[in-house]
PDB file of N, CA and C in Angstrom:
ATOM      1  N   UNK A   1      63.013  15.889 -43.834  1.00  0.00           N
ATOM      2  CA  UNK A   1      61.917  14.978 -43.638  1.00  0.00           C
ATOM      3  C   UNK A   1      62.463  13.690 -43.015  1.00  0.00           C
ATOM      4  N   UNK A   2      61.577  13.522 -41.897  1.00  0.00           N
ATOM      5  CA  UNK A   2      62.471  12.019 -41.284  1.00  0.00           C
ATOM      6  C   UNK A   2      61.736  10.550 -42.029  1.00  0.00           C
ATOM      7  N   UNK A   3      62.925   9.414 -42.056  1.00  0.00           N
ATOM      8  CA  UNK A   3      62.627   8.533 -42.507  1.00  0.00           C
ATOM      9  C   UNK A   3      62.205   7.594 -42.252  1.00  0.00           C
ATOM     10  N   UNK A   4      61.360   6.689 -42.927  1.00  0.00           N
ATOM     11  CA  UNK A   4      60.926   5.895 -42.353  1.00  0.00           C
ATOM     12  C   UNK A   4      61.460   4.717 -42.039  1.00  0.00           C
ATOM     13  N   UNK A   5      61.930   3.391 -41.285  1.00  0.00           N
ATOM     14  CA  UNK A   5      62.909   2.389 -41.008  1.00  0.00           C
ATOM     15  C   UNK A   5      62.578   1.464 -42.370  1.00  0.00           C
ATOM     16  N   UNK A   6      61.355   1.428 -42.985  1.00  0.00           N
ATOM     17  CA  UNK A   6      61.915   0.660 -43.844  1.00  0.00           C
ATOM     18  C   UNK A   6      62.820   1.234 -44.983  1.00  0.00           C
ATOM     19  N   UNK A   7      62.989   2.486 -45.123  1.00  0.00           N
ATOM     20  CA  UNK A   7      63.798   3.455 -46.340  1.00  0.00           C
ATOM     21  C   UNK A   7      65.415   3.219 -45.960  1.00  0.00           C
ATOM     22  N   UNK A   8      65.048   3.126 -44.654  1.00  0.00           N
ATOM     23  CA  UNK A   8      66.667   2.797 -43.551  1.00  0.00           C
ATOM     24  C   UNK A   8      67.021   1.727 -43.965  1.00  0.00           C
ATOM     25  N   UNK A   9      68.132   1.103 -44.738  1.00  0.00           N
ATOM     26  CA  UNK A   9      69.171  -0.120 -44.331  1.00  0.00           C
ATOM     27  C   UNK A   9      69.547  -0.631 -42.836  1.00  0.00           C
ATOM     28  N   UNK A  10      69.790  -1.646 -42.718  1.00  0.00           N
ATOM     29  CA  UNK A  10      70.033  -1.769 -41.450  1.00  0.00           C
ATOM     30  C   UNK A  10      70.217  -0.634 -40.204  1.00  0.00           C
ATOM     31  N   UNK A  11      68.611  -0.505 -39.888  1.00  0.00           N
ATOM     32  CA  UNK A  11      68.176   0.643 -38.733  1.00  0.00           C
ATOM     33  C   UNK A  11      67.683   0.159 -38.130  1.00  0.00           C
ATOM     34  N   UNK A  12      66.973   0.458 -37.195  1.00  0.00           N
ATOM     35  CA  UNK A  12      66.354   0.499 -35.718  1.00  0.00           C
ATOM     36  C   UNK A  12      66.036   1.534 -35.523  1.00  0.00           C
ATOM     37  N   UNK A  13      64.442   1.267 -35.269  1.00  0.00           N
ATOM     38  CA  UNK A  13      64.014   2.265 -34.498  1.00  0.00           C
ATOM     39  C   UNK A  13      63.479   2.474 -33.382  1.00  0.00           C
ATOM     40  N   UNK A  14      63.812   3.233 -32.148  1.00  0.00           N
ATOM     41  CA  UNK A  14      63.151   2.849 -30.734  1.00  0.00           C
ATOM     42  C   UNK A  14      62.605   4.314 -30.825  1.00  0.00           C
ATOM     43  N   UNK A  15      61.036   3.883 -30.109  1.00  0.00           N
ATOM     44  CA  UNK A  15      60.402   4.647 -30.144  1.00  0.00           C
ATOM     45  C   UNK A  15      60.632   5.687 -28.773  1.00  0.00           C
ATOM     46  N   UNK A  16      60.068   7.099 -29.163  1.00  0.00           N
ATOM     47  CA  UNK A  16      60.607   7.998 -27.839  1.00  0.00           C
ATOM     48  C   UNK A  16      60.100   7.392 -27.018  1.00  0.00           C
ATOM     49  N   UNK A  17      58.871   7.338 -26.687  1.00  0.00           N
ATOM     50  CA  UNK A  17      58.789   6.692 -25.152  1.00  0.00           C
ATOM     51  C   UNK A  17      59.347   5.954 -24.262  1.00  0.00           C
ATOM     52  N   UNK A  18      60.165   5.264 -25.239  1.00  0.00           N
ATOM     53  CA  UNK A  18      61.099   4.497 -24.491  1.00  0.00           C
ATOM     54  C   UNK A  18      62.017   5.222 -24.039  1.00  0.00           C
ATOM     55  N   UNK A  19      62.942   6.236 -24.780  1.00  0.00           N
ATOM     56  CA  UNK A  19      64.187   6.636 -24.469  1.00  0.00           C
ATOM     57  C   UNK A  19      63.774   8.451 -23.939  1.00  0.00           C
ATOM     58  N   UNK A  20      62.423   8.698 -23.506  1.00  0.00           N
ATOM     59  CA  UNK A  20      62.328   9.785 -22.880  1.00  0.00           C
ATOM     60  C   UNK A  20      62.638  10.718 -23.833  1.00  0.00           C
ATOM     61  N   UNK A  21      62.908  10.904 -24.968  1.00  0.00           N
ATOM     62  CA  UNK A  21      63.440  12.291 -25.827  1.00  0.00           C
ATOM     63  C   UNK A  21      64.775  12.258 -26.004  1.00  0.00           C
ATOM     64  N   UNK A  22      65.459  11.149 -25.162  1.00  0.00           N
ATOM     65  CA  UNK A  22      67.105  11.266 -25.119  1.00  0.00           C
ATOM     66  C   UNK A  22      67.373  10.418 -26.643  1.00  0.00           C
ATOM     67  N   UNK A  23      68.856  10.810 -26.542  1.00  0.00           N
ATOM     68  CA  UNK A  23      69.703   9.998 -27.824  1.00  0.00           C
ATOM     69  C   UNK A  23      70.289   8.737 -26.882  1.00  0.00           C
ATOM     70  N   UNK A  24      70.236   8.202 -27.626  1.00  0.00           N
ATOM     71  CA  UNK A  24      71.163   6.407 -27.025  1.00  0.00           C
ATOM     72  C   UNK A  24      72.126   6.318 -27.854  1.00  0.00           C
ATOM     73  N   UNK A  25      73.394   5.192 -27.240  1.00  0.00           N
ATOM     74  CA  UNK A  25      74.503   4.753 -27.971  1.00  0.00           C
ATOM     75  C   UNK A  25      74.579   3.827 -27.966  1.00  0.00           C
ATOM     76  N   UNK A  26      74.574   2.898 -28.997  1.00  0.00           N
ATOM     77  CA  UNK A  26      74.935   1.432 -28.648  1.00  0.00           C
ATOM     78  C   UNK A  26      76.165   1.107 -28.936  1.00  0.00           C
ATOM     79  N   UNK A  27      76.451   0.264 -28.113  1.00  0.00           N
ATOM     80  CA  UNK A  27      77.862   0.065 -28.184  1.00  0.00           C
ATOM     81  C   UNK A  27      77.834  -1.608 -27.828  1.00  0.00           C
ATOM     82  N   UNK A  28      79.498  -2.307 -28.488  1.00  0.00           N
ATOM     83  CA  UNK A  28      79.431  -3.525 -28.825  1.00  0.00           C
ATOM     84  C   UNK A  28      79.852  -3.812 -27.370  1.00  0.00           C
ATOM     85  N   UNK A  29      79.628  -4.868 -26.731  1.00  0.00           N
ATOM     86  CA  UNK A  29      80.024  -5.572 -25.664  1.00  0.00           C
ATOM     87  C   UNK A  29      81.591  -5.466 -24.878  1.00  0.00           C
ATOM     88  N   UNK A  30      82.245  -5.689 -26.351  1.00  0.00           N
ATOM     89  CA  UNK A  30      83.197  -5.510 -25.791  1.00  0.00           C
ATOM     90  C   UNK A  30      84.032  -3.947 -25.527  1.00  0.00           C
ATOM     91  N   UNK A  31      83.244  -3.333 -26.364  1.00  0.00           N
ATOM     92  CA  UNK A  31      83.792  -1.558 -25.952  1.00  0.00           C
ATOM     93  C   UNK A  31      82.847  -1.045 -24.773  1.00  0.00           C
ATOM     94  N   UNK A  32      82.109  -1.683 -24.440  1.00  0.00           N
ATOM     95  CA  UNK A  32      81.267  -1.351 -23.114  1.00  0.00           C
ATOM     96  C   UNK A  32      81.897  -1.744 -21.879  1.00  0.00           C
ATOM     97  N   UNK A  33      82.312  -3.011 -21.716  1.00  0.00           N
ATOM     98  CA  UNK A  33      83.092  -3.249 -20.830  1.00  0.00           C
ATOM     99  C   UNK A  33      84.606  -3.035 -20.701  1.00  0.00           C
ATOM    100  N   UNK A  34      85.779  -2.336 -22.042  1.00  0.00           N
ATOM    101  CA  UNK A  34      86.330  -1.756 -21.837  1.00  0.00           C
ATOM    102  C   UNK A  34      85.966  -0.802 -21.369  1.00  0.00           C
ATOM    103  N   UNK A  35      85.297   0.203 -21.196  1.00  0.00           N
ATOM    104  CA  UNK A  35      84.797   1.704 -20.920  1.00  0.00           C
ATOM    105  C   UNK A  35      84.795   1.655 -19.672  1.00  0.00           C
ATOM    106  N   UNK A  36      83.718   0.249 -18.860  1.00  0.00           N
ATOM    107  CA  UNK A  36      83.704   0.139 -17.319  1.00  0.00           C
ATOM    108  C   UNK A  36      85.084   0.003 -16.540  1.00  0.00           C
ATOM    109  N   UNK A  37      85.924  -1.496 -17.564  1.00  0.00           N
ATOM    110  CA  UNK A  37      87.242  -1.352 -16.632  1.00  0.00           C
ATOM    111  C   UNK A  37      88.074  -0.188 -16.480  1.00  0.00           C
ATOM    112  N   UNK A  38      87.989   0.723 -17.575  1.00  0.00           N
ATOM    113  CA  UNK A  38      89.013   1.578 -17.575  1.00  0.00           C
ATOM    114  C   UNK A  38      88.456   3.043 -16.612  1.00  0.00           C
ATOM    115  N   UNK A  39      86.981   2.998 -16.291  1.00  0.00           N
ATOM    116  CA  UNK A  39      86.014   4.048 -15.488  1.00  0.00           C
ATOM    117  C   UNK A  39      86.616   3.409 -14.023  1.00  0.00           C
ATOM    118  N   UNK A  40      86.663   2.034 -13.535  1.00  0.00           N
ATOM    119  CA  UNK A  40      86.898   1.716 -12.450  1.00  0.00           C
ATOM    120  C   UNK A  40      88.511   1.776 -12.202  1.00  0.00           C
ATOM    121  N   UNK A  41      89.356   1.812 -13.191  1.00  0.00           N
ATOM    122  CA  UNK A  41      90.888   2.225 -12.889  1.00  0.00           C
ATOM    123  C   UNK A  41      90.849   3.642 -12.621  1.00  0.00           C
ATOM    124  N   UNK A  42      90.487   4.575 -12.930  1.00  0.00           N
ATOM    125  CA  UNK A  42      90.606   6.013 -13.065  1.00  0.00           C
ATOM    126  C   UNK A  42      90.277   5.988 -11.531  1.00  0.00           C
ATOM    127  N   UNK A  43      89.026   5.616 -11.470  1.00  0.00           N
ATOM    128  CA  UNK A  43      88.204   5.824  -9.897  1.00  0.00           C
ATOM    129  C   UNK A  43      89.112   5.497  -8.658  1.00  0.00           C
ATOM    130  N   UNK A  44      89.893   4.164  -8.809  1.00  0.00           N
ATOM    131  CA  UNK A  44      90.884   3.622  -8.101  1.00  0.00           C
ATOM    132  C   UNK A  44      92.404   4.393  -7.855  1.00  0.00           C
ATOM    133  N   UNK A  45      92.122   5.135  -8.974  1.00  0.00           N
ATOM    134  CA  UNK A  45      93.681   6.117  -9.109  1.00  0.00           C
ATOM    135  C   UNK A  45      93.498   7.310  -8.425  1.00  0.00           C
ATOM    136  N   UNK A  46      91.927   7.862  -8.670  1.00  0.00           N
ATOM    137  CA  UNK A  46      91.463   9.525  -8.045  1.00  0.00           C
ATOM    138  C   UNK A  46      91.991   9.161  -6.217  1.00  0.00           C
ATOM    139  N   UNK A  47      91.165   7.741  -6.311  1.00  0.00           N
ATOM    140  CA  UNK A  47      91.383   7.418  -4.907  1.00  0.00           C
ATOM    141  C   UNK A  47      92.489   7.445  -4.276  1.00  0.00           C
ATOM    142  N   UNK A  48      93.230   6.765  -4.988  1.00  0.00           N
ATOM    143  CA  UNK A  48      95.196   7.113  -4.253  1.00  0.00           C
ATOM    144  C   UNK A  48      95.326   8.170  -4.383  1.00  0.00           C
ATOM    145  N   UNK A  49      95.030   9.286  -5.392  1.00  0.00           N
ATOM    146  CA  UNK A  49      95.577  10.180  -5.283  1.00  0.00           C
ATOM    147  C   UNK A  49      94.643  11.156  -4.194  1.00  0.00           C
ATOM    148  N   UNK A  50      93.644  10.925  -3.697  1.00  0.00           N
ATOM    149  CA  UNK A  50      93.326  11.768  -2.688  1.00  0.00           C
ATOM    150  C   UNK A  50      93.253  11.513  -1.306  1.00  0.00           C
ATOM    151  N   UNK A  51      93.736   9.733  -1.077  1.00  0.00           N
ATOM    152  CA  UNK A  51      94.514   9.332   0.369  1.00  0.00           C
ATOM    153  C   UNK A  51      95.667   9.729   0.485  1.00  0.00           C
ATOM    154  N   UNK A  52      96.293   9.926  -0.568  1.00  0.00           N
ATOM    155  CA  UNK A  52      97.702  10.310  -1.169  1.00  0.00           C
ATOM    156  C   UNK A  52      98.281  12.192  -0.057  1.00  0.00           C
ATOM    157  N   UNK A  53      97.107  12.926  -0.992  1.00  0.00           N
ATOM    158  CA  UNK A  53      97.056  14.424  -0.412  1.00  0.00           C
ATOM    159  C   UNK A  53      96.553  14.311   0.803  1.00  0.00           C
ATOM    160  N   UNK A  54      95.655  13.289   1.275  1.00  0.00           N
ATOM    161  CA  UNK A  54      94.916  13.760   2.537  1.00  0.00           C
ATOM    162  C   UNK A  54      96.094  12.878   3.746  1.00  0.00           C
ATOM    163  N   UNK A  55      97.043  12.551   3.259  1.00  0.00           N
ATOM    164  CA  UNK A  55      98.365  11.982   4.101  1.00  0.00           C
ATOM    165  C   UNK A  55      98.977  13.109   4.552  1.00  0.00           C
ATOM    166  N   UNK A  56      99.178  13.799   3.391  1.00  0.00           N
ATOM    167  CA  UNK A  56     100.460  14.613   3.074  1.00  0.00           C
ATOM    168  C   UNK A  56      99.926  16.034   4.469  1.00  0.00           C
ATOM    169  N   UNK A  57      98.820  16.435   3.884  1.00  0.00           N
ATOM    170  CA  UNK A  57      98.128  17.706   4.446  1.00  0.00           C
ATOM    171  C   UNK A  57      97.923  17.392   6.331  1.00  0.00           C
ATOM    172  N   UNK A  58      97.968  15.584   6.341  1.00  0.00           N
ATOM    173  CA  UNK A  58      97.804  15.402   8.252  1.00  0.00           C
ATOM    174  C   UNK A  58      99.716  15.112   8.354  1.00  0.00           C
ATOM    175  N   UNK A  59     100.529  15.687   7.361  1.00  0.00           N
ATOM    176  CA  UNK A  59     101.858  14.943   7.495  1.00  0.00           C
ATOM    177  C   UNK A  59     102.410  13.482   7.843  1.00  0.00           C
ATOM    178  N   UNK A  60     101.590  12.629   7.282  1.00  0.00           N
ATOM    179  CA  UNK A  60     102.242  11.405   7.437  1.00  0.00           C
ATOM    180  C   UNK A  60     103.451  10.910   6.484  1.00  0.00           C
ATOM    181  N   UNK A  61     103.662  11.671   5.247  1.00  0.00           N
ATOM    182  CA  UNK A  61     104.499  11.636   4.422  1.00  0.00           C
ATOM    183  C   UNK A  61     105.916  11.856   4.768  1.00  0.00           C
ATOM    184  N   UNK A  62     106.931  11.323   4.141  1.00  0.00           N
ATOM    185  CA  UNK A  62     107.766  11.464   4.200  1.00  0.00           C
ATOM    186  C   UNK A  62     108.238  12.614   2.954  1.00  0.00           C
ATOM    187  N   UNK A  63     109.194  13.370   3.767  1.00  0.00           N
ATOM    188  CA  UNK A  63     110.025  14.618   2.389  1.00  0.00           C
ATOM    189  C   UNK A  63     111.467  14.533   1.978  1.00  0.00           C
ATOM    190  N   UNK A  64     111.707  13.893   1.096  1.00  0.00           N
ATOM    191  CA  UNK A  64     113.476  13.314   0.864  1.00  0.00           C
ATOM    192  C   UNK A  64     113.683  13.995  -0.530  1.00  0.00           C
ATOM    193  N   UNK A  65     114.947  14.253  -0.730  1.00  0.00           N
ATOM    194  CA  UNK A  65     115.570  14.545  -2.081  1.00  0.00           C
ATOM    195  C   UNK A  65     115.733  13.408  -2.696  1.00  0.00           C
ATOM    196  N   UNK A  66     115.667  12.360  -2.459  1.00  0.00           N
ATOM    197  CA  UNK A  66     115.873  11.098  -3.573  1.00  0.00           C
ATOM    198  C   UNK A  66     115.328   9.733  -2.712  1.00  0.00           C
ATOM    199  N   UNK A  67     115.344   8.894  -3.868  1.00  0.00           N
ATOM    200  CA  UNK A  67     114.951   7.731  -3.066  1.00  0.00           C
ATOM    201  C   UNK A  67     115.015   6.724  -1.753  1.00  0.00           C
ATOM    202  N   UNK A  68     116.650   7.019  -2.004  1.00  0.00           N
ATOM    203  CA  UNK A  68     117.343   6.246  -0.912  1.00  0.00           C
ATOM    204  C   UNK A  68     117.228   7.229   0.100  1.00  0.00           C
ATOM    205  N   UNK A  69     117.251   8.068   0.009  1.00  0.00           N
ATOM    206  CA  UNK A  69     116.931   9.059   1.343  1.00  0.00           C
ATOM    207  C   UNK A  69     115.912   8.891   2.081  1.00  0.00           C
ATOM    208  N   UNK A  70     114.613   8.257   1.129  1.00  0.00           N
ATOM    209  CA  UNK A  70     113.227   8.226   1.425  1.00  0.00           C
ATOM    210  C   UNK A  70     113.180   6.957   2.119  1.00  0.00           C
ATOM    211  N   UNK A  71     113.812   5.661   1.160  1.00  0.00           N
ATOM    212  CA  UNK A  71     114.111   4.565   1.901  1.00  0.00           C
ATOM    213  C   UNK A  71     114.749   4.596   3.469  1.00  0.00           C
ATOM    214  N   UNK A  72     115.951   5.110   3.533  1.00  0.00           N
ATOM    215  CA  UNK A  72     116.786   5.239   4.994  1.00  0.00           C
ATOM    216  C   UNK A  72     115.493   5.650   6.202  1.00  0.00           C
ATOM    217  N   UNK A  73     114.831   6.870   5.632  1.00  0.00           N
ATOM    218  CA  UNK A  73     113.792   7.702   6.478  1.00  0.00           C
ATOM    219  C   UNK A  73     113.114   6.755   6.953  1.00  0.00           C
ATOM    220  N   UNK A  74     112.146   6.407   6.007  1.00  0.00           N
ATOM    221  CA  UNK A  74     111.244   5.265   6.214  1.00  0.00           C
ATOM    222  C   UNK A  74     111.279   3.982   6.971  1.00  0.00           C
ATOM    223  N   UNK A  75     113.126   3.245   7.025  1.00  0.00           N
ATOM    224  CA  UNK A  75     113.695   2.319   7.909  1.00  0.00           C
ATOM    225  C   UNK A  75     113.860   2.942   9.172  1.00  0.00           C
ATOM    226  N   UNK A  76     114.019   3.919   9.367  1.00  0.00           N
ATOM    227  CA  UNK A  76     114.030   4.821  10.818  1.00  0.00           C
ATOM    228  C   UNK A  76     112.944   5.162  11.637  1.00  0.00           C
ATOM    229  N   UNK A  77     111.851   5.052  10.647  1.00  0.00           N
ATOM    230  CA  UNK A  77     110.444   5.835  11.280  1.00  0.00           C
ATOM    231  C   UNK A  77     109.683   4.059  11.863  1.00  0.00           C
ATOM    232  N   UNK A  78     110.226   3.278  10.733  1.00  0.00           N
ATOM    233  CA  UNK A  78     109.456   1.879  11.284  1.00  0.00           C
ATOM    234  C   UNK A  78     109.875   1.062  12.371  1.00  0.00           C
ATOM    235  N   UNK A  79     111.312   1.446  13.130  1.00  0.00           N
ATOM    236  CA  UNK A  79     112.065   1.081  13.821  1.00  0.00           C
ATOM    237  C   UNK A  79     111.188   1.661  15.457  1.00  0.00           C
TER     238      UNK A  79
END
């Protein structure tokens, strides 16, 4: 049997019409906008990583066994 908000302790109730039949989450300010910065780092990372492959696949990359190899290459190609 569902309850009524005053039987509820600190509740809220939003009525469906508002929320279409869906469930809502509320969340405190500051875990909301952690959630965004850390949604817009991910997004920023997918992104390198798929200028990243779409380098590699037109060969603009460089292919070295170690760093300094990669370094030397790289001083040669900018020359």
């Amino acid at each position: 049997m569902r309850q009524t908000a005053s039987k509820r302790k600190n509740s809220v109730v939003i009525p469906k019409t508002f929320t279409r039949g869906m469930e809502l989450v509320i969340l405190t300010r500051e875990v909301y906008e952690r959630e965004v910065t850390r949604s817009k780092e991910i997004a920023d990372a997918l992104q390198a990583i798929a200028e990243g492959e779409r380098a590699h696949r037109e060969g603009r990359t460089l292919k070295a066994a170690s760093l300094d190899e990669a370094l030397k290459l790289h001083a040669r190609r900018s020359d």
